[in-house]
Protein backbone atom coordinates (compact mmCIF):
# COMPACT_ATOMS: atom_id res chain seq x y z
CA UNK A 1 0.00 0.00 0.00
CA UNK A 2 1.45 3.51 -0.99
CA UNK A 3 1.31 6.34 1.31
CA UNK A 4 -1.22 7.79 -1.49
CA UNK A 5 -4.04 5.17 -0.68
CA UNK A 6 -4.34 5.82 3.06
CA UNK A 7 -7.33 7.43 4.15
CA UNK A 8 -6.37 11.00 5.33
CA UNK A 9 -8.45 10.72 9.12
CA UNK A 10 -8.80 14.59 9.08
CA UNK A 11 -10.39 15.41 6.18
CA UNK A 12 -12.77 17.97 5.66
CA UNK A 13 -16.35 16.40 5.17
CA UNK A 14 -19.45 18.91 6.40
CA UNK A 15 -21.76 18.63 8.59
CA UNK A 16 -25.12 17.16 7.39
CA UNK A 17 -26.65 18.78 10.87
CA UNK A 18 -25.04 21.29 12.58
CA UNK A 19 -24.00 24.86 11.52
CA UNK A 20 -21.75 25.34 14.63
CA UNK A 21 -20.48 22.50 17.19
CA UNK A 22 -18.86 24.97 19.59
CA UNK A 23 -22.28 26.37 20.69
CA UNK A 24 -22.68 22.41 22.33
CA UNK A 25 -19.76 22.55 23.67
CA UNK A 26 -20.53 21.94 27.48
CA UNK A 27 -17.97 24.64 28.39
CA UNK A 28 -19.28 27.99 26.35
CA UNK A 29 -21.03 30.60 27.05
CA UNK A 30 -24.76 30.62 26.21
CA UNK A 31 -25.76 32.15 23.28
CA UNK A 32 -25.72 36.21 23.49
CA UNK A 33 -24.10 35.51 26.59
CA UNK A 34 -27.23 35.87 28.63
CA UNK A 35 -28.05 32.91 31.26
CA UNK A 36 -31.12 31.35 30.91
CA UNK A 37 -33.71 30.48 33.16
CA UNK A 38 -32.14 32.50 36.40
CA UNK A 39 -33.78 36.30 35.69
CA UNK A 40 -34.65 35.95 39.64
CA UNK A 41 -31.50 34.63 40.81
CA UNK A 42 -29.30 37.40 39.01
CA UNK A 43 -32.19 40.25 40.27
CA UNK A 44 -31.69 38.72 43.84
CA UNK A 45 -27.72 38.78 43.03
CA UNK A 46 -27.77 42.51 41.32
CA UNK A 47 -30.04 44.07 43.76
CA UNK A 48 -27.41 42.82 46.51
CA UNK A 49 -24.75 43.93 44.53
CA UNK A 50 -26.26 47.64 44.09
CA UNK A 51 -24.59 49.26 47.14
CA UNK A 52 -21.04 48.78 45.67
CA UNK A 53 -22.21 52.24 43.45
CA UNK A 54 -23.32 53.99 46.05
CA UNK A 55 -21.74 52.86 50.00
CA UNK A 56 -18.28 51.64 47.49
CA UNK A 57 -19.27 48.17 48.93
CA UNK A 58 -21.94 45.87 48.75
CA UNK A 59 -22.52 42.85 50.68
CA UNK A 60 -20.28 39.52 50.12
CA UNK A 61 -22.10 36.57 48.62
CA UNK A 62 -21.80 32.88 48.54
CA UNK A 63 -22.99 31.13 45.59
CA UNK A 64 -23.42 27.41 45.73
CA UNK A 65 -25.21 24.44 43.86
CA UNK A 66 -24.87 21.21 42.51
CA UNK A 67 -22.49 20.83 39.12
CA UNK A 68 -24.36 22.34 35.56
CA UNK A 69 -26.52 24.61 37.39
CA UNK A 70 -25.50 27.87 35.99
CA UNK A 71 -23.52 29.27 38.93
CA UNK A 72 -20.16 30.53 36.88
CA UNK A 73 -22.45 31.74 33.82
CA UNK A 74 -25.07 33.61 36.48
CA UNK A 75 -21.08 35.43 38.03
CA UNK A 76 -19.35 36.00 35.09
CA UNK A 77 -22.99 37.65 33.53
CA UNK A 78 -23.23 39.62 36.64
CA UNK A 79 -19.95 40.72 36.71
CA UNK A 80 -19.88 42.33 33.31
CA UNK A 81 -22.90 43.96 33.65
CA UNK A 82 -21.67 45.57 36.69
CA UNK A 83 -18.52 46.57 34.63
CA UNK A 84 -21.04 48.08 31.99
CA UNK A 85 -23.26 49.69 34.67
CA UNK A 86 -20.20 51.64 37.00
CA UNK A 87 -19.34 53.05 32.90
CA UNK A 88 -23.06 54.23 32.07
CA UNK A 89 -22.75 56.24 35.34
CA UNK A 90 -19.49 56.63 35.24
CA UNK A 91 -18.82 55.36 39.07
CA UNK A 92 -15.79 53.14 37.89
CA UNK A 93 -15.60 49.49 39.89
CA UNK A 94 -13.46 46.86 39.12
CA UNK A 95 -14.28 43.59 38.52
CA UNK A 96 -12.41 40.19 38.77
CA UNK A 97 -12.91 36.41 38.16
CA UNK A 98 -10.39 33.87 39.39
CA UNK A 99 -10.92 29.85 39.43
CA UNK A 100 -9.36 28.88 42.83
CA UNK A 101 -9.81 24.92 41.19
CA UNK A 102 -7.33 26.09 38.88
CA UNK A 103 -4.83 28.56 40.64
CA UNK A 104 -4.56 26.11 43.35
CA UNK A 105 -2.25 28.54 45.45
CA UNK A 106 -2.97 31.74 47.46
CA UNK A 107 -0.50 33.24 45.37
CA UNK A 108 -1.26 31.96 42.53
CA UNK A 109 -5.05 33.62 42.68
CA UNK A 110 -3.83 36.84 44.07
CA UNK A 111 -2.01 37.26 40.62
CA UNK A 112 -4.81 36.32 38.53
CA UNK A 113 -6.79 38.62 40.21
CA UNK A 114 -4.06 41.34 39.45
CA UNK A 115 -3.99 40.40 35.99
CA UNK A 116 -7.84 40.10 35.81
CA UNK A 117 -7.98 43.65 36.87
CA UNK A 118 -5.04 45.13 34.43
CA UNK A 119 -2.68 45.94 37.20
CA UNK A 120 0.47 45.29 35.05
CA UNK A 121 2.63 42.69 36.93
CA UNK A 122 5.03 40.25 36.14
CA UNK A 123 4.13 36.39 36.18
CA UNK A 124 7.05 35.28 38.63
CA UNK A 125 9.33 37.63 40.89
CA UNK A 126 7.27 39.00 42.93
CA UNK A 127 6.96 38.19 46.61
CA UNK A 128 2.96 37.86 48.42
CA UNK A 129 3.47 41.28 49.94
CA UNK A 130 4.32 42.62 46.69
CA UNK A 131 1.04 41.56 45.39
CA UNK A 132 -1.44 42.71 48.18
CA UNK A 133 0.27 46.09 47.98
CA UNK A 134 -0.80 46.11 44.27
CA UNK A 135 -4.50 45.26 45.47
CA UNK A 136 -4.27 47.98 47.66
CA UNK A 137 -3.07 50.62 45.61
CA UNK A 138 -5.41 49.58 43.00
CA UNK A 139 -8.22 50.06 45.71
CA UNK A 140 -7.09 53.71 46.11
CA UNK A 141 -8.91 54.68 42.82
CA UNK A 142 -11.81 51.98 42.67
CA UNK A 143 -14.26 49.77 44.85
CA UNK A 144 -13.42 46.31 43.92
CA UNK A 145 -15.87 43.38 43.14
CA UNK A 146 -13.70 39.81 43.06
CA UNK A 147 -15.78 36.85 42.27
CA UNK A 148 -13.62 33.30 43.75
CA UNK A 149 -14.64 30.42 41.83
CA UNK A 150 -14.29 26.84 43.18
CA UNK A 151 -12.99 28.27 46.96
CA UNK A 152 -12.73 25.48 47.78
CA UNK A 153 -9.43 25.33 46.24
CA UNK A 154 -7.05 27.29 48.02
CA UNK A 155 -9.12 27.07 51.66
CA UNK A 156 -6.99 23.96 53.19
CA UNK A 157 -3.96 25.68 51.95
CA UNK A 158 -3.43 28.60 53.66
CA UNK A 159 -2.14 30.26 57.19
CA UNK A 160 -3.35 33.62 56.59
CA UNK A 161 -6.26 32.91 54.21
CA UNK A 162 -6.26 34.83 51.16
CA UNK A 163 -10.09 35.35 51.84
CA UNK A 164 -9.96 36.74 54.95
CA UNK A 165 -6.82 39.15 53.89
CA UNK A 166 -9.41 40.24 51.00
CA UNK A 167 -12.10 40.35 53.36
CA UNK A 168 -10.59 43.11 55.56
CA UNK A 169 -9.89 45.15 52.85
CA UNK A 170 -11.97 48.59 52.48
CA UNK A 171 -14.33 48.86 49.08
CA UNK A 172 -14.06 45.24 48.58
CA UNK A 173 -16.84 42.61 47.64
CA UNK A 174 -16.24 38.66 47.78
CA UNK A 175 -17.98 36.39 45.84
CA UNK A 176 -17.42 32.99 46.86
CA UNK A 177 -18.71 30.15 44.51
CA UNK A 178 -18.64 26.46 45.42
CA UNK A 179 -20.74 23.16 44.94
CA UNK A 180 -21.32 22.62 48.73
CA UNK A 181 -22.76 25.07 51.37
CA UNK A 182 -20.32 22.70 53.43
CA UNK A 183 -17.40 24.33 52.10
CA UNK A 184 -18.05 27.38 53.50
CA UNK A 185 -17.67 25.78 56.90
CA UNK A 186 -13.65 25.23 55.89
CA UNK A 187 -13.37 29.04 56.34
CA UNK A 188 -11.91 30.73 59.96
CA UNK A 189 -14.54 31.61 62.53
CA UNK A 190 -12.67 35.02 62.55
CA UNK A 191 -12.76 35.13 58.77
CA UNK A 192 -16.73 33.90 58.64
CA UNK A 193 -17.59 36.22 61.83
CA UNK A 194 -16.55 39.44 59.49
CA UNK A 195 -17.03 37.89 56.14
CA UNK A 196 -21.30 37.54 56.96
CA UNK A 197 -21.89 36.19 53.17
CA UNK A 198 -25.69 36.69 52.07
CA UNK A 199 -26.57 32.93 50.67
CA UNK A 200 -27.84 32.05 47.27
CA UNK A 201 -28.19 27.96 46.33
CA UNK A 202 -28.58 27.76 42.67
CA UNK A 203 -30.88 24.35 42.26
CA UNK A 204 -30.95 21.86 39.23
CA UNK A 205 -32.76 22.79 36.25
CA UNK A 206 -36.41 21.27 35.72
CA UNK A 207 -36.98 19.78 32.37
CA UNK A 208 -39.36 22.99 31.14
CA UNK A 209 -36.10 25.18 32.06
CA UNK A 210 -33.59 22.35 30.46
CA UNK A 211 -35.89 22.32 26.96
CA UNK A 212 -35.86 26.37 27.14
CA UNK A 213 -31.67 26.33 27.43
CA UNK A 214 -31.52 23.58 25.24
CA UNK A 215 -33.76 24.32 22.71
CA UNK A 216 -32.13 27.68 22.38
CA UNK A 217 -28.63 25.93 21.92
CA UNK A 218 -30.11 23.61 19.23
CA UNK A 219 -31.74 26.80 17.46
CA UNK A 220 -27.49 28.66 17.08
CA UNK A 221 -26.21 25.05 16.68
CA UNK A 222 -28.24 23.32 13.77
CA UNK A 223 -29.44 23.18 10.77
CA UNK A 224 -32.92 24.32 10.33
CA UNK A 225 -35.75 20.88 11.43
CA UNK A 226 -32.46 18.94 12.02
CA UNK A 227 -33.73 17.94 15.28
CA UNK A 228 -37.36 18.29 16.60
CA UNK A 229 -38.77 20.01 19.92
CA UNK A 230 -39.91 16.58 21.13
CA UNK A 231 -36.52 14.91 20.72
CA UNK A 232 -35.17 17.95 22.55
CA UNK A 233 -37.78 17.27 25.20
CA UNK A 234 -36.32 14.09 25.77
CA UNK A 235 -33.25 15.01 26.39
CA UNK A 236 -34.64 17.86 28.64
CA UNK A 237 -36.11 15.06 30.56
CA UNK A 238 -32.39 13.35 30.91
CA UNK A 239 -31.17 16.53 31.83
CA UNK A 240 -32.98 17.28 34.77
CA UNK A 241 -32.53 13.68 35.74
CA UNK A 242 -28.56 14.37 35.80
CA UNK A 243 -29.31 17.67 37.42
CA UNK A 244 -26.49 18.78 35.05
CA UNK A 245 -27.44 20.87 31.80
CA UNK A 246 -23.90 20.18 30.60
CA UNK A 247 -25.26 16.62 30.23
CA UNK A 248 -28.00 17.94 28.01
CA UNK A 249 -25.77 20.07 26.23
CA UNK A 250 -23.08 16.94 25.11
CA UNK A 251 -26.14 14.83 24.22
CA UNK A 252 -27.28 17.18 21.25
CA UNK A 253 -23.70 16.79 20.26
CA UNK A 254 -23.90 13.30 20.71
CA UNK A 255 -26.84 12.60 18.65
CA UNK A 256 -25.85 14.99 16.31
CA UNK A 257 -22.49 13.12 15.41
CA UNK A 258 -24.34 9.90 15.55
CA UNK A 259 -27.02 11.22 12.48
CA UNK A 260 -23.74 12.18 11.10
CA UNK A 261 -22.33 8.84 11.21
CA UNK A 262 -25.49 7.58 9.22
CA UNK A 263 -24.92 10.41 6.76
CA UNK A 264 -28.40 12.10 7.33
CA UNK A 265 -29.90 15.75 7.72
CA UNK A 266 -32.43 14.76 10.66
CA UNK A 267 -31.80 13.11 14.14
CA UNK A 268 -33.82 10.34 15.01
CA UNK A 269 -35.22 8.70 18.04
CA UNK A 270 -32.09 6.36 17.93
CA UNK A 271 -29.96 9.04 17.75
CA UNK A 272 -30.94 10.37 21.04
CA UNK A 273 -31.33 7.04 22.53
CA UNK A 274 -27.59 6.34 22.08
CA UNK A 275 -26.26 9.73 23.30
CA UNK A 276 -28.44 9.47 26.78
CA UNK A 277 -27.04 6.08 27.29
CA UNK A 278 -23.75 7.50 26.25
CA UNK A 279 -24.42 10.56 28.99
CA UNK A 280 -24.96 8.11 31.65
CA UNK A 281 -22.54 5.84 31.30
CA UNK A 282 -20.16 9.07 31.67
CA UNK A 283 -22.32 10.39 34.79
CA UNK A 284 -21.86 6.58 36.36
CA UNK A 285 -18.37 7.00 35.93
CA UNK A 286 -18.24 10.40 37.55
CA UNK A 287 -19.98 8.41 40.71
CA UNK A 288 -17.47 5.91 40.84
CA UNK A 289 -15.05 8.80 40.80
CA UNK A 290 -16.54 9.98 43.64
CA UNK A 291 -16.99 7.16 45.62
CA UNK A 292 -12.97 6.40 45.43
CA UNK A 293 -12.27 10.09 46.76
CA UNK A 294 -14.86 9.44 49.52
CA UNK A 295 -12.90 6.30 50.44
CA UNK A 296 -9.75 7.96 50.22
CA UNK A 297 -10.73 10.68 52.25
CA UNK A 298 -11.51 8.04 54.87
CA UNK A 299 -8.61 6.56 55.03
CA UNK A 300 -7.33 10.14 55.62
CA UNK A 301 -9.87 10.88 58.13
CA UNK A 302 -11.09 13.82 55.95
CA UNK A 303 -14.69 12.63 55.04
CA UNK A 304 -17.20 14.46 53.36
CA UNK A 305 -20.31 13.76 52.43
């Protein structure tokens, strides 16, 4: 065989359903960048929010709820429209987003916040002090609102949380965003005694708010009657059995490349069939996951449930 008769694998064959695959992908933004299905949720959030305009500070908040329920979309949202708001009335705040799951290190989310907030800084070099006198100096000329991500994440690491430290800071508004209420238990009683967080739980999706989010992802992502509102519903119906909308979202993409497969313009029943047994074969495995971290944990003596 000559290197002329193998099949090229990445070749350039389109889609007989979809217009654009990155609208399912599980990690975008939704489309316009406007959360669905949580108007009352980001009027509860804003509202709190409001005093940061006015008193330069506003009351701290921790978000929490389950995985897929919206709660980084609902922050992010709410953070640039607070961005857009201090420039309509020209009342300049600055605004921040930092995944603690992914810094992993005091440090390393003190810089991100920096950088988040265009305080020019160099990536290594710099000691901890260095950095919180950059946060302060920065807090000279603005109020600042700093949404944590995953907390979690740097809260068993620390000596002098990073929290707290923020926390005591004048003009400045915490965020905190988790999957467990639990977690914020891992904070200081000193730090939770000043930090008095207002509480907002962010529950699963039902299946009429999972067909709404989905249906509106299926409208940007395929071509036109490539997939029909009762197919949809039945993945809406998976959805809010996951409690996850991400699920939902990878099973249009799913059945999509399974129509694909069979080289047609419509998904089918069978189509949707396979990617919901695909979705929870993959939300099994995320149990089993779980349960090993549990068990590790107990070994450790760190359990939680």
């Amino acid at each position: 065989m000559s290197i002329g008769d193998i099949m090229p694998l990445f070749e350039y064959v389109k889609s007989s359903v979809l217009l654009d695959s990155t609208i399912l992908d599980s990690q975008s933004d939704p489309p316009d960048g406007v959360p669905l299905c949580r108007e009352q949720d980001l009027k509860l959030m804003a509202s709190n929010i409001s005093d940061i305009f006015t008193m330069g500070r506003a009351r701290n908040m921790f978000v929490w709820g389950l995985p897929g329920t919206g709660k980084t979309a609902c922050i992010q949202y709410l953070l640039k429209e607070t961005e857009s708001h201090s420039k309509r009335i020209n009342s300049p705040v600055g605004t921040a987003y930092v995944n603690a799951g992914r810094t992993r290190s005091p440090y390393s989310t003190l810089l991100q916040i920096l950088k988040q907030l265009n305080v020019p800084i160099p990536d290594v070099g710099w000691q901890f002090f260095r950095l919180k006198q950059a946060i302060e100096n920065t807090l000279k000329e603005k109020p600042l609102l700093i949404a944590v991500d995953e907390v979690e994440g740097i809260l068993y690491k620390e000596k002098e949380p990073l929290i707290y430290y923020l926390n005591r800071q004048p003009k400045t508004t915490l965020i905190l965003i988790s999957n467990k209420l639990s977690q914020a238990t891992q904070l200081p009683e000193r730090c939770l005694s000043t930090l008095q967080p207002l509480l907002i739980q962010l529950y699963p999706y039902s299946t009429a708010e999972a067909f709404k989010i989905l249906k509106a992802r299926a409208q940007r992502a395929f071509k036109p009657n490539a997939i029909s509102d009762e197919l949809i519903n039945v993945v809406a119906k998976a959805t809010s059995d996951t409690h996850d909308i991400r699920f939902g979202i990878s099973m249009l993409l799913t059945a999509a490349r399974s129509a694909e497969k069979r080289h047609a313009s419509t998904i089918n029943e069978g189509d949707i069939q396979f990617a919901v047994q695909q979705a929870l074969v993959i939300k099994n495995l995320t149990k089993i996951d779980t349960l090993s971290k549990r068990i590790k944990k107990q070994r450790g003596k760190t359990i939680d449930f």
